[in-house]
N, C-alpha and C. Protein backbone atom coordinates (compact mmCIF):
# COMPACT_ATOMS: atom_id res chain seq x y z
N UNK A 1 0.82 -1.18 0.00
CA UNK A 1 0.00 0.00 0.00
C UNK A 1 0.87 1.25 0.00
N UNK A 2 1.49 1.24 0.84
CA UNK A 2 2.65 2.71 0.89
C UNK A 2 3.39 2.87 0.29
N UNK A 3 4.07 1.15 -1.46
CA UNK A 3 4.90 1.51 -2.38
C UNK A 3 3.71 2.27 -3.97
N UNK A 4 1.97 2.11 -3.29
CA UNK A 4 1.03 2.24 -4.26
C UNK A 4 1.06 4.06 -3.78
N UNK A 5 1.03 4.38 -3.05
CA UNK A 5 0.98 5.75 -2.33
C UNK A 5 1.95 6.47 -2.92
N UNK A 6 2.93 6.46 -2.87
CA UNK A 6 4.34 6.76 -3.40
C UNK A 6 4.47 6.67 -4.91
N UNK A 7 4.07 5.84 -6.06
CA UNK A 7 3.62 5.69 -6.95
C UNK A 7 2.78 6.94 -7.44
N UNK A 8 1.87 6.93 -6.52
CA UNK A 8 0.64 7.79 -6.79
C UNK A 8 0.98 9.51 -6.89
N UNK A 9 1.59 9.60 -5.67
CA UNK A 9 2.59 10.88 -5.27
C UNK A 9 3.56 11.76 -6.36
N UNK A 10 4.13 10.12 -7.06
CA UNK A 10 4.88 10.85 -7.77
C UNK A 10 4.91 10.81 -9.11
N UNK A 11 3.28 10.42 -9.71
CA UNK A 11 3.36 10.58 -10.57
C UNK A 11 2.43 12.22 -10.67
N UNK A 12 1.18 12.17 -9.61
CA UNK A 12 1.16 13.63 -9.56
C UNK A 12 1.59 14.30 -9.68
N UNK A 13 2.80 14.50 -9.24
CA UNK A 13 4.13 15.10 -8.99
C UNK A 13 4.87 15.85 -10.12
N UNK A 14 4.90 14.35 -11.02
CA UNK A 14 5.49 14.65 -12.66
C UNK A 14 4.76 15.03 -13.31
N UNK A 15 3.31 14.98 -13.43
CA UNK A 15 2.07 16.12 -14.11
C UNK A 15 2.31 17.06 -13.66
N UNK A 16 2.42 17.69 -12.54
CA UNK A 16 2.17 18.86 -12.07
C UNK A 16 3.55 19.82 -12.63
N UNK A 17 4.80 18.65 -13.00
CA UNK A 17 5.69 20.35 -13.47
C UNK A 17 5.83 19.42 -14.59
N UNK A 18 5.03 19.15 -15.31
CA UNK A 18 5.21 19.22 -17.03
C UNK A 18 4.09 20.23 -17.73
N UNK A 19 3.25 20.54 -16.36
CA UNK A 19 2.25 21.14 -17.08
C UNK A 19 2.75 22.53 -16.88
N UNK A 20 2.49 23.13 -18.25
CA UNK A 20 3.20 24.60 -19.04
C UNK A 20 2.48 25.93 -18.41
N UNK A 21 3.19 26.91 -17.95
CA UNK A 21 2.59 27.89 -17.60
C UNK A 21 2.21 28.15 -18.75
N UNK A 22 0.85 29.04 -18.22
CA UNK A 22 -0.19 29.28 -19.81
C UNK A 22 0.90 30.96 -19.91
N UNK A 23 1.06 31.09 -21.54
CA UNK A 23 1.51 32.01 -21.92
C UNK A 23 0.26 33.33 -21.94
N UNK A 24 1.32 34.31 -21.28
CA UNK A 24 -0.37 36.10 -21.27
C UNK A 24 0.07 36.58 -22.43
N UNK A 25 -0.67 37.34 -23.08
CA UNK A 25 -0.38 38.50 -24.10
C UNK A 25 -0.80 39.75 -23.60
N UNK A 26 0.16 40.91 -23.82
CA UNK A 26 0.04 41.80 -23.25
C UNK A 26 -0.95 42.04 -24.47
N UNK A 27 -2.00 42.91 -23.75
CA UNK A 27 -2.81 43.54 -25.07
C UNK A 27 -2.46 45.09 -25.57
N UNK A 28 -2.80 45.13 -26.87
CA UNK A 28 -2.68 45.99 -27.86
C UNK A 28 -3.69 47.18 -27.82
N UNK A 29 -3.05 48.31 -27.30
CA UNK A 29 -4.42 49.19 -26.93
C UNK A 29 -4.37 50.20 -28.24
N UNK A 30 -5.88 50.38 -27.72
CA UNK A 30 -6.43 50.50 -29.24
C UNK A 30 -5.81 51.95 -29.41
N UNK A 31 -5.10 52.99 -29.12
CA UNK A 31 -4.21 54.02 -29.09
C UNK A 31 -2.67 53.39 -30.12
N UNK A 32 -2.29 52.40 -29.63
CA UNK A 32 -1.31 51.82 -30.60
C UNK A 32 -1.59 51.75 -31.48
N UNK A 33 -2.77 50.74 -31.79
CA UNK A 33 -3.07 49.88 -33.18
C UNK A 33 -3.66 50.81 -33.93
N UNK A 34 -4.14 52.34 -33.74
CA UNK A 34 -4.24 53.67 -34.71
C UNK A 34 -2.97 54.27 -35.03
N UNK A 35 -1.92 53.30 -34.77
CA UNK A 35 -1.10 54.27 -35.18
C UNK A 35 -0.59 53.56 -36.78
N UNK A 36 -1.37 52.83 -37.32
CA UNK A 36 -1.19 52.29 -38.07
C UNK A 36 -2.68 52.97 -38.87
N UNK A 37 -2.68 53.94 -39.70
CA UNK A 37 -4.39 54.87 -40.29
C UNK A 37 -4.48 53.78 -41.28
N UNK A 38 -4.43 52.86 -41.54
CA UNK A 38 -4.64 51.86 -43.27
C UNK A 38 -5.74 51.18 -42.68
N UNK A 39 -6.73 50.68 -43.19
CA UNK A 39 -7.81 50.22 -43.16
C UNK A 39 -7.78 49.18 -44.90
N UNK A 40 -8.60 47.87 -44.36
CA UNK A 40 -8.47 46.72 -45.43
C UNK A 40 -9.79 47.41 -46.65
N UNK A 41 -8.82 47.39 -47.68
CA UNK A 41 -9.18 47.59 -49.06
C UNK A 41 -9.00 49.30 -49.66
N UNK A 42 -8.69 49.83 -48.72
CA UNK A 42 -7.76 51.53 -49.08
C UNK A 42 -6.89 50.93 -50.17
N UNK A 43 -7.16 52.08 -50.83
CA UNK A 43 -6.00 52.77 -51.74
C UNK A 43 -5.04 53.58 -51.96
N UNK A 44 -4.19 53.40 -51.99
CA UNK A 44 -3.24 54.49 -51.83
C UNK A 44 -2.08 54.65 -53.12
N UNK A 45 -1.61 56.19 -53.63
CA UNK A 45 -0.97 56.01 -54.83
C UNK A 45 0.58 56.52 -54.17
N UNK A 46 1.37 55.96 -54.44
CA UNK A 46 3.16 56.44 -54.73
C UNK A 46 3.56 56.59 -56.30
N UNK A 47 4.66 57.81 -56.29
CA UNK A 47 5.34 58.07 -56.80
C UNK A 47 6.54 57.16 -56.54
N UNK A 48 7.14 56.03 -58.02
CA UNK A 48 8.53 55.77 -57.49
C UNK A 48 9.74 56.50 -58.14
N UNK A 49 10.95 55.85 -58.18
CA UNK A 49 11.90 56.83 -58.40
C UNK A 49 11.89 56.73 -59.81
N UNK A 50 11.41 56.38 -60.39
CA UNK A 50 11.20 56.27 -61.98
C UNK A 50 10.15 57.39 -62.69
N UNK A 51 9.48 57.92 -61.34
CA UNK A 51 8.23 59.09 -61.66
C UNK A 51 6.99 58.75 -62.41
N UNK A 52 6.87 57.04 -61.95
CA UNK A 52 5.72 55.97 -62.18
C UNK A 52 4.66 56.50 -60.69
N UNK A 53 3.53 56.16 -61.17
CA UNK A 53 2.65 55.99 -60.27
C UNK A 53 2.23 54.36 -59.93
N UNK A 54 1.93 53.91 -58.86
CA UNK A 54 1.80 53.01 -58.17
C UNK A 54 0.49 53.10 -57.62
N UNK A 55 -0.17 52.05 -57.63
CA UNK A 55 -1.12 51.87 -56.73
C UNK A 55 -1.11 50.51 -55.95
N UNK A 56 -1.27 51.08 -54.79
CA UNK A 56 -1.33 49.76 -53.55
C UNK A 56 -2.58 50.14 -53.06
N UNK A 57 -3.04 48.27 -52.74
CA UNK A 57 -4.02 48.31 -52.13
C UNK A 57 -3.82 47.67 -50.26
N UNK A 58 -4.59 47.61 -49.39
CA UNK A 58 -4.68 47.65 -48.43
C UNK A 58 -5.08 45.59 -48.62
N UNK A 59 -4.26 44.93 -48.29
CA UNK A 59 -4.72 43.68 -48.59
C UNK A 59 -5.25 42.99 -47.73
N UNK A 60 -4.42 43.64 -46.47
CA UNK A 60 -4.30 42.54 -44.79
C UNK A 60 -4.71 43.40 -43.77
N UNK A 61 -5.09 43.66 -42.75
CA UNK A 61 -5.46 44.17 -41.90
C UNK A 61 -5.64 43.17 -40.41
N UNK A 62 -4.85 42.65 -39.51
CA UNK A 62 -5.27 41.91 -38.91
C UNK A 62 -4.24 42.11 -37.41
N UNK A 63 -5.07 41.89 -36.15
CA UNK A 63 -4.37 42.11 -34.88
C UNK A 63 -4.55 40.67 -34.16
N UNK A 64 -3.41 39.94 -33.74
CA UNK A 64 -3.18 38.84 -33.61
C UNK A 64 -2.11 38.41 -32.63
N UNK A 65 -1.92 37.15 -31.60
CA UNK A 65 -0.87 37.35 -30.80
C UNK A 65 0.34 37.10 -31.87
N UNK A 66 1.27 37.68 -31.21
CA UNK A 66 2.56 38.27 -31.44
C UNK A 66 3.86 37.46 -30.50
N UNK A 67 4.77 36.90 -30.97
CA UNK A 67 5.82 36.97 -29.89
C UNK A 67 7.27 37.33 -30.47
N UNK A 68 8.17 37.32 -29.94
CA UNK A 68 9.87 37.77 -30.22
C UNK A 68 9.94 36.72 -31.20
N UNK A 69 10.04 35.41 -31.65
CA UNK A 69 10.40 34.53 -32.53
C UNK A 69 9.14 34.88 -33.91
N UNK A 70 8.13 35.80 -33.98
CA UNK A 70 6.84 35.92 -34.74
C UNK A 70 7.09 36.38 -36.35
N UNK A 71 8.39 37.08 -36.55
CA UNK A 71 9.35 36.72 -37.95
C UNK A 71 11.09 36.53 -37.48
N UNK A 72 11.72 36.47 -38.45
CA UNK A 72 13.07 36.66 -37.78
C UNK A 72 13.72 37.62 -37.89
N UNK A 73 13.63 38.46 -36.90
CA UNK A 73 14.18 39.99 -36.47
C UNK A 73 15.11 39.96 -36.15
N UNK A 74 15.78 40.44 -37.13
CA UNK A 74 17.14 40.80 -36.56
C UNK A 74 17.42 41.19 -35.28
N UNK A 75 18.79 41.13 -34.05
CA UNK A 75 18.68 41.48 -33.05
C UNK A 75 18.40 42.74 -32.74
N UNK A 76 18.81 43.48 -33.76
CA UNK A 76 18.71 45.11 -33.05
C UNK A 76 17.09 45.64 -33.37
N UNK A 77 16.05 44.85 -33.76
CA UNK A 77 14.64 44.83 -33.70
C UNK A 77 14.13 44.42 -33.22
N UNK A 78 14.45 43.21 -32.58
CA UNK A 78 13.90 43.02 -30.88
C UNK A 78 14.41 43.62 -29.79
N UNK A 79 14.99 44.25 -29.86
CA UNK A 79 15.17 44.86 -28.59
C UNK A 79 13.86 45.37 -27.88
N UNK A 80 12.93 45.90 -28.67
CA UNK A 80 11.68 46.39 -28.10
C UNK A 80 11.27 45.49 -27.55
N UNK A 81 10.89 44.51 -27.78
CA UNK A 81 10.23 43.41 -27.56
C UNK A 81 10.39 42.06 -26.58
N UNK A 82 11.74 42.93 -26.31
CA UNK A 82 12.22 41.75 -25.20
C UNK A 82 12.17 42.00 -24.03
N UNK A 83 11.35 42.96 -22.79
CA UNK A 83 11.01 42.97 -22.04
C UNK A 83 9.32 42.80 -21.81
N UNK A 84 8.57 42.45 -22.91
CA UNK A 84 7.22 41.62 -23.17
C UNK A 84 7.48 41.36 -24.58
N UNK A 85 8.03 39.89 -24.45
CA UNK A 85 8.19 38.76 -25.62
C UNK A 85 6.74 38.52 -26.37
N UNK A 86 5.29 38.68 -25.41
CA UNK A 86 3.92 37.47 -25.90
C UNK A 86 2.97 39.36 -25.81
N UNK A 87 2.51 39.53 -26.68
CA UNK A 87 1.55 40.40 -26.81
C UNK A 87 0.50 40.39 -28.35
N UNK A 88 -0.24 41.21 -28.13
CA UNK A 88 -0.66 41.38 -29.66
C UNK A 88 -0.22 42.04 -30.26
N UNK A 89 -0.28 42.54 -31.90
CA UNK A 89 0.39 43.53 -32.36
C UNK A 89 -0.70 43.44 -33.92
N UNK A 90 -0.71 44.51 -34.50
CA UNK A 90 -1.61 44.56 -35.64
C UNK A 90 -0.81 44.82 -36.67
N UNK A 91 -1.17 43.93 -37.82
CA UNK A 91 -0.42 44.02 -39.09
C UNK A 91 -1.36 44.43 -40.03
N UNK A 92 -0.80 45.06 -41.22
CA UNK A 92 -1.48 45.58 -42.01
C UNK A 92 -0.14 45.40 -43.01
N UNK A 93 -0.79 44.77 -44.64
CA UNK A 93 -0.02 44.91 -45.87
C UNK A 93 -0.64 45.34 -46.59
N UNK A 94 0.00 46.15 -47.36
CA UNK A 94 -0.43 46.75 -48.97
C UNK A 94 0.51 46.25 -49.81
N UNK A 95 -0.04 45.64 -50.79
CA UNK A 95 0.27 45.16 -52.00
C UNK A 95 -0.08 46.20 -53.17
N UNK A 96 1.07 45.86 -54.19
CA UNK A 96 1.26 47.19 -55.50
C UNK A 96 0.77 45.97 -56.54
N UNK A 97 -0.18 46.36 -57.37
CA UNK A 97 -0.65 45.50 -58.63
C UNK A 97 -0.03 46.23 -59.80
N UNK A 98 0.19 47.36 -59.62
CA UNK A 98 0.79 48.31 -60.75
C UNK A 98 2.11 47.68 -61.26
N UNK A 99 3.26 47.47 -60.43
CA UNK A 99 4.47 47.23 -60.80
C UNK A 99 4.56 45.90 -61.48
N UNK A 100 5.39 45.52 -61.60
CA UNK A 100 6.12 44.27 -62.68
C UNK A 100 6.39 43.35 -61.61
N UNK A 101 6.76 43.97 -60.72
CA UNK A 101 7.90 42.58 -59.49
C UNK A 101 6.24 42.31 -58.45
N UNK A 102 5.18 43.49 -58.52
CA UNK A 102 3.81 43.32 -56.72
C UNK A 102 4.86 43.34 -55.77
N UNK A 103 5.60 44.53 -56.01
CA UNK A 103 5.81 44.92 -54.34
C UNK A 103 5.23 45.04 -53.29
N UNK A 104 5.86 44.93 -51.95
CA UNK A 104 4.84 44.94 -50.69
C UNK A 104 5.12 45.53 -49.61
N UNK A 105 4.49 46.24 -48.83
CA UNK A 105 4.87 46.67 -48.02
C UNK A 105 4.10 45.71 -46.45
N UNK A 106 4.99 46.13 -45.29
CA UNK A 106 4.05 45.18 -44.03
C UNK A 106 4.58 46.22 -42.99
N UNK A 107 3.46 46.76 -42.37
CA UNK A 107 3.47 47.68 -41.16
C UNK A 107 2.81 46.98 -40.25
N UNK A 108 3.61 46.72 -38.98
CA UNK A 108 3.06 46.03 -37.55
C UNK A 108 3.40 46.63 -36.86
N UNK A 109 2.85 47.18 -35.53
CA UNK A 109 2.48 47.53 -33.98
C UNK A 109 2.47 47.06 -33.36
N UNK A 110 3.39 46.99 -32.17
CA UNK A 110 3.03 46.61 -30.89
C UNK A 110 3.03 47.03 -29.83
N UNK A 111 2.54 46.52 -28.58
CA UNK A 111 2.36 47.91 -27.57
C UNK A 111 3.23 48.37 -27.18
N UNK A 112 3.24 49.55 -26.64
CA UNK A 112 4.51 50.88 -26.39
C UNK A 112 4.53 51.33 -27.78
N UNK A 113 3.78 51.09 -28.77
CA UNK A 113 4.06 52.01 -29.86
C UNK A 113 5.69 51.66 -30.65
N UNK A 114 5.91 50.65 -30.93
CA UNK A 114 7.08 50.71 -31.60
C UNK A 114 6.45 49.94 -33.07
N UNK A 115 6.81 50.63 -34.05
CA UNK A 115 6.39 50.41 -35.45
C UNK A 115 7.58 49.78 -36.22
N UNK A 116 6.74 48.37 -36.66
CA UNK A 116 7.97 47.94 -37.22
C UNK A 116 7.46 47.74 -39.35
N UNK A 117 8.58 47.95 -40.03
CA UNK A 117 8.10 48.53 -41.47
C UNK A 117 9.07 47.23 -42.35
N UNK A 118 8.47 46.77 -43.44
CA UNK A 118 9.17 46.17 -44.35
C UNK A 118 8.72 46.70 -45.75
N UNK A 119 9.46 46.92 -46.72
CA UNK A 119 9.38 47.01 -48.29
C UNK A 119 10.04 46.29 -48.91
N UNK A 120 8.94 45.59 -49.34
CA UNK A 120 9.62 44.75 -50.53
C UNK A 120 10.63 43.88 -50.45
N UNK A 121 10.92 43.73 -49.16
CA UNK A 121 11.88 42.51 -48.45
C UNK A 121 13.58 43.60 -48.61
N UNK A 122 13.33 44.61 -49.07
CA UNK A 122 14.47 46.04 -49.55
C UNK A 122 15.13 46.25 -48.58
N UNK A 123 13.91 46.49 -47.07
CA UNK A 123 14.21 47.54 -46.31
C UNK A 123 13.41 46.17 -45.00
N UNK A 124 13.99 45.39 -44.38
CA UNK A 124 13.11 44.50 -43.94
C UNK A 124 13.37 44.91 -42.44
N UNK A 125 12.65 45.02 -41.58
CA UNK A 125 12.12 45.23 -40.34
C UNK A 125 12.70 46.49 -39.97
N UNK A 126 12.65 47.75 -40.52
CA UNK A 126 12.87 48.88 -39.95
C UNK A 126 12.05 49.38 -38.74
N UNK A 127 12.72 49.88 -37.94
CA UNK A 127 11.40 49.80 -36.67
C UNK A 127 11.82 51.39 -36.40
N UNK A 128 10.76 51.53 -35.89
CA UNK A 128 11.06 52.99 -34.67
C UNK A 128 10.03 53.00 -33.77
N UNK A 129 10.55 53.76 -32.58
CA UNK A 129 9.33 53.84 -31.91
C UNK A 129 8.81 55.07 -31.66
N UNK A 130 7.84 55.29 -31.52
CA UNK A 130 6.47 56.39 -32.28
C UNK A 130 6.26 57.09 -31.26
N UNK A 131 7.27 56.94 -29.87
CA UNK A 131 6.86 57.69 -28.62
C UNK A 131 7.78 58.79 -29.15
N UNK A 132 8.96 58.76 -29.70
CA UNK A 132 9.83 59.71 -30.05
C UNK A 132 9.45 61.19 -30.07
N UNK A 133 10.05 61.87 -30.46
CA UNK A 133 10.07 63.21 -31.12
C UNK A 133 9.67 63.27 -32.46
N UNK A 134 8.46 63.99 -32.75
CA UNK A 134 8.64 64.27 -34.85
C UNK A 134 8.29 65.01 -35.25
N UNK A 135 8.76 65.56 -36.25
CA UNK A 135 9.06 66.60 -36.86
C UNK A 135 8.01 67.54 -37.97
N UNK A 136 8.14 68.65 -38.62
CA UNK A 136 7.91 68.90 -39.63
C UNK A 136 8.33 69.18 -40.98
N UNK A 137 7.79 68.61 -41.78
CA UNK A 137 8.17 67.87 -43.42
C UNK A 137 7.39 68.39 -43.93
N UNK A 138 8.57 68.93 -45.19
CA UNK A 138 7.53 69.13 -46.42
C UNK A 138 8.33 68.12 -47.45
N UNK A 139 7.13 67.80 -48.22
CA UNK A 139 7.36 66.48 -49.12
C UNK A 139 6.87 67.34 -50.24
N UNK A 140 7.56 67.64 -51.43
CA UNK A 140 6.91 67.98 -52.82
C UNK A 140 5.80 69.58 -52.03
N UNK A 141 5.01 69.72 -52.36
CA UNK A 141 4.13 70.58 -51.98
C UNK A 141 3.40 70.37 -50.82
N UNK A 142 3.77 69.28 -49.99
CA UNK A 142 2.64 69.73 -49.09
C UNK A 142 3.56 69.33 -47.64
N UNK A 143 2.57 70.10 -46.91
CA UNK A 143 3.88 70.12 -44.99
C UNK A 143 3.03 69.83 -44.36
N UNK A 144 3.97 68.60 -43.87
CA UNK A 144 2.92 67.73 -42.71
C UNK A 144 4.02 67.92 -41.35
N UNK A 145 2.97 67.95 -40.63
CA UNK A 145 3.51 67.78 -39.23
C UNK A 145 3.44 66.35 -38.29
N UNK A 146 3.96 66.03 -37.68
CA UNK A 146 3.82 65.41 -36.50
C UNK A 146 4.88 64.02 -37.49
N UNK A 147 5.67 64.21 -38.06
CA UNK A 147 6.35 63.14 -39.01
C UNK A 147 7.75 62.66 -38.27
N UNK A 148 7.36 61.16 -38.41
CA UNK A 148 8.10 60.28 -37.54
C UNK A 148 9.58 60.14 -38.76
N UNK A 149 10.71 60.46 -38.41
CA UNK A 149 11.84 60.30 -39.43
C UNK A 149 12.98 59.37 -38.75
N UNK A 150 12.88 58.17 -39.66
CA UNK A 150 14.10 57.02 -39.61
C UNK A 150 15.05 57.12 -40.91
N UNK A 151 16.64 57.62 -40.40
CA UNK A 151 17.36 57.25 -41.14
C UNK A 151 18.36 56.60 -40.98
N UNK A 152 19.07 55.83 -41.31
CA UNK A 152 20.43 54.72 -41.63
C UNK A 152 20.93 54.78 -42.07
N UNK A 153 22.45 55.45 -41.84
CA UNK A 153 23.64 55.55 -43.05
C UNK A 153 24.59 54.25 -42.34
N UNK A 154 25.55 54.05 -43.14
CA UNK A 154 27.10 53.34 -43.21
C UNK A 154 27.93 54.13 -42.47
N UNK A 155 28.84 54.18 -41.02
CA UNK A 155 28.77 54.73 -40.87
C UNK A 155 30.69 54.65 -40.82
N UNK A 156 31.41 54.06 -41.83
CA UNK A 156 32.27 53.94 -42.19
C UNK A 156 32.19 55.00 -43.80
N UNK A 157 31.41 55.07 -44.36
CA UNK A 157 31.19 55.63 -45.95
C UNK A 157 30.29 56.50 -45.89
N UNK A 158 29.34 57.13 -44.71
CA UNK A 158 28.42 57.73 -44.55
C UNK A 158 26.82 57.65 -45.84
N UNK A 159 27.04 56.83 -46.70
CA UNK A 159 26.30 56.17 -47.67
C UNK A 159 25.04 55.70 -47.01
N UNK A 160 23.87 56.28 -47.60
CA UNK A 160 22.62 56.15 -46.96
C UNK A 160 21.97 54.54 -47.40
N UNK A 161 21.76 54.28 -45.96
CA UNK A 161 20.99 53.10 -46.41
C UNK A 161 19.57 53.18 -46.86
N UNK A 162 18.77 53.81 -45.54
CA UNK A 162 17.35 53.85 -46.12
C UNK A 162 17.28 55.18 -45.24
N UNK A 163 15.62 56.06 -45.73
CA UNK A 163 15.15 56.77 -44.87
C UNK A 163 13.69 56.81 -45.26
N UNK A 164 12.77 57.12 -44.00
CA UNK A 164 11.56 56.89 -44.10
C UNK A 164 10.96 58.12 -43.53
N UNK A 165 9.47 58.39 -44.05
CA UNK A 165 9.09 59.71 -43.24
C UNK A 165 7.32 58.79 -42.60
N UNK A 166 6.93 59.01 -41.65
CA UNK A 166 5.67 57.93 -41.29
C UNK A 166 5.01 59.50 -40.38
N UNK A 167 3.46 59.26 -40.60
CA UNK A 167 2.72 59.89 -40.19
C UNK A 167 1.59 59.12 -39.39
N UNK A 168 1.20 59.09 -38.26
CA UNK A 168 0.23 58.51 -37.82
C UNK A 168 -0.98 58.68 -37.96
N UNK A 169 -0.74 60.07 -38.45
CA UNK A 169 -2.55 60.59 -39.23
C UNK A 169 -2.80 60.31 -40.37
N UNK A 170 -1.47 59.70 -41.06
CA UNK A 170 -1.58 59.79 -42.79
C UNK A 170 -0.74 58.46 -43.33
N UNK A 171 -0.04 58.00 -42.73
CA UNK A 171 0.71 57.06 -42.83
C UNK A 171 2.21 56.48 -43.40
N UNK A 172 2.69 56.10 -44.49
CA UNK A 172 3.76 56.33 -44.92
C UNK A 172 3.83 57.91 -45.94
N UNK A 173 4.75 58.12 -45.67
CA UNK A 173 4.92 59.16 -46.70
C UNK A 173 5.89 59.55 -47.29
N UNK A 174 7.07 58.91 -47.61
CA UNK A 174 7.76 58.01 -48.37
C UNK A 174 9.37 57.89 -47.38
N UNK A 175 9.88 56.91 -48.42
CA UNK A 175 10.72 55.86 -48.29
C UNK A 175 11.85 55.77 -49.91
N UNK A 176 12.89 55.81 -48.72
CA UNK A 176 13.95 55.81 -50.07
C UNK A 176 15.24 54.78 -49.47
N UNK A 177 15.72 54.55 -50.39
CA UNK A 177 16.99 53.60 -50.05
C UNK A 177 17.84 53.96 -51.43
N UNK A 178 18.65 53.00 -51.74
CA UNK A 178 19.82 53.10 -52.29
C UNK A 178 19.45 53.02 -53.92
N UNK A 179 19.03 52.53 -54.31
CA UNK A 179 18.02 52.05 -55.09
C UNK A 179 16.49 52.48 -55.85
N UNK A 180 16.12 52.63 -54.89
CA UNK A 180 14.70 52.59 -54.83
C UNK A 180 13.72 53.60 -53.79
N UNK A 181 12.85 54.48 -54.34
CA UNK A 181 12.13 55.55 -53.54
C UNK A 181 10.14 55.10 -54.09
N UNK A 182 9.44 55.62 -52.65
CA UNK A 182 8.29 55.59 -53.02
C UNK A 182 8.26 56.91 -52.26
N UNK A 183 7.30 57.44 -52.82
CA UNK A 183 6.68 58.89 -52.15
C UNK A 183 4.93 59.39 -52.14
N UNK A 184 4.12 59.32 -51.42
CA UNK A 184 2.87 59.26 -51.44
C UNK A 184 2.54 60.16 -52.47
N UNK A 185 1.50 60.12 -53.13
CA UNK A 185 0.53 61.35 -53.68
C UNK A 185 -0.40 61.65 -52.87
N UNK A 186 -0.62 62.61 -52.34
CA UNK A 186 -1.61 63.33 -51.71
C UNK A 186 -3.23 63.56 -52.22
């Protein structure tokens, strides 16, 4: 009886720490996930560096849990993310039907406001975070305020990698790299 007890004990025992703390997600307040203005099936036109017009459409729209392994981010793009690894975060892609290659763009959020940006696999996980300081821009004819500015040079050749201008009221408003520029039409 007391080697059936013992038995019993310890197999409880071994259930009890195999079973997985349930993973939390921090949630995504709805102040973040506006900082992303695209809504599914918008349109939106760019200028590229060719002085083509583009049209992207709004393809994806979706807020979903999220964790640090959720694409593969380079290290210096998780950094945000590694003092709450499990949260939600809202993605949104626009796809270009205009071009030859359907370029793409993918804008995701997560809480604390850090915006993370890909083009076209060009410019892949550019992030910033949106608590920052931003500025005022004029783009072609028109001056927007409240404009979030990421840039990246080499900092051996001072050679620009990419730079981005992002509006939370308006959204991208363009993007250039070495290569390759999009610039909104208004």
């Amino acid at each position: 009886m007391k080697k059936h007890l013992i038995f019993c004990l310890a197999l409880v025992a071994l259930m009890t720490s195999c079973l997985k703390e349930p993973t939390i997600y921090l949630r995504l307040p709805d102040e973040d996930a506006a900082a992303i203005p695209y809504q599914k099936g918008q349109m939106l036109h760019f200028v590229n560096q060719d002085g083509d017009t583009l049209l992207y459409i709004v393809t994806y729209d979706e807020t979903k849990p999220f964790s640090e392994d959720y694409w593969d981010y380079a290290d210096d793009a998780k950094t945000s993310i590694i003092q709450q690894p499990y949260c939600y975060a809202r993605s949104v892609q626009l796809h270009c039907y205009t071009d030859s290659i359907g370029s793409q763009m993918l804008f995701t959020v997560i809480p604390g406001k850090y915006l993370y940006y890909s083009w076209n696999r060009e410019m892949w996980l550019t992030h910033i975070d949106l608590n920052e300081p931003t500025e005022t821009i004029t783009i072609g004819d028109v001056t927007y305020d409240d404009v979030h500015v990421s840039q990246d040079y080499n900092t051996q050749t001072g050679e620009l990698y990419h730079s981005w201008y992002y509006s939370e009221e308006v959204g991208l408003l363009a993007v250039k790299n070495k290569h390759h520029s999009l610039t909104l039409v208004p």
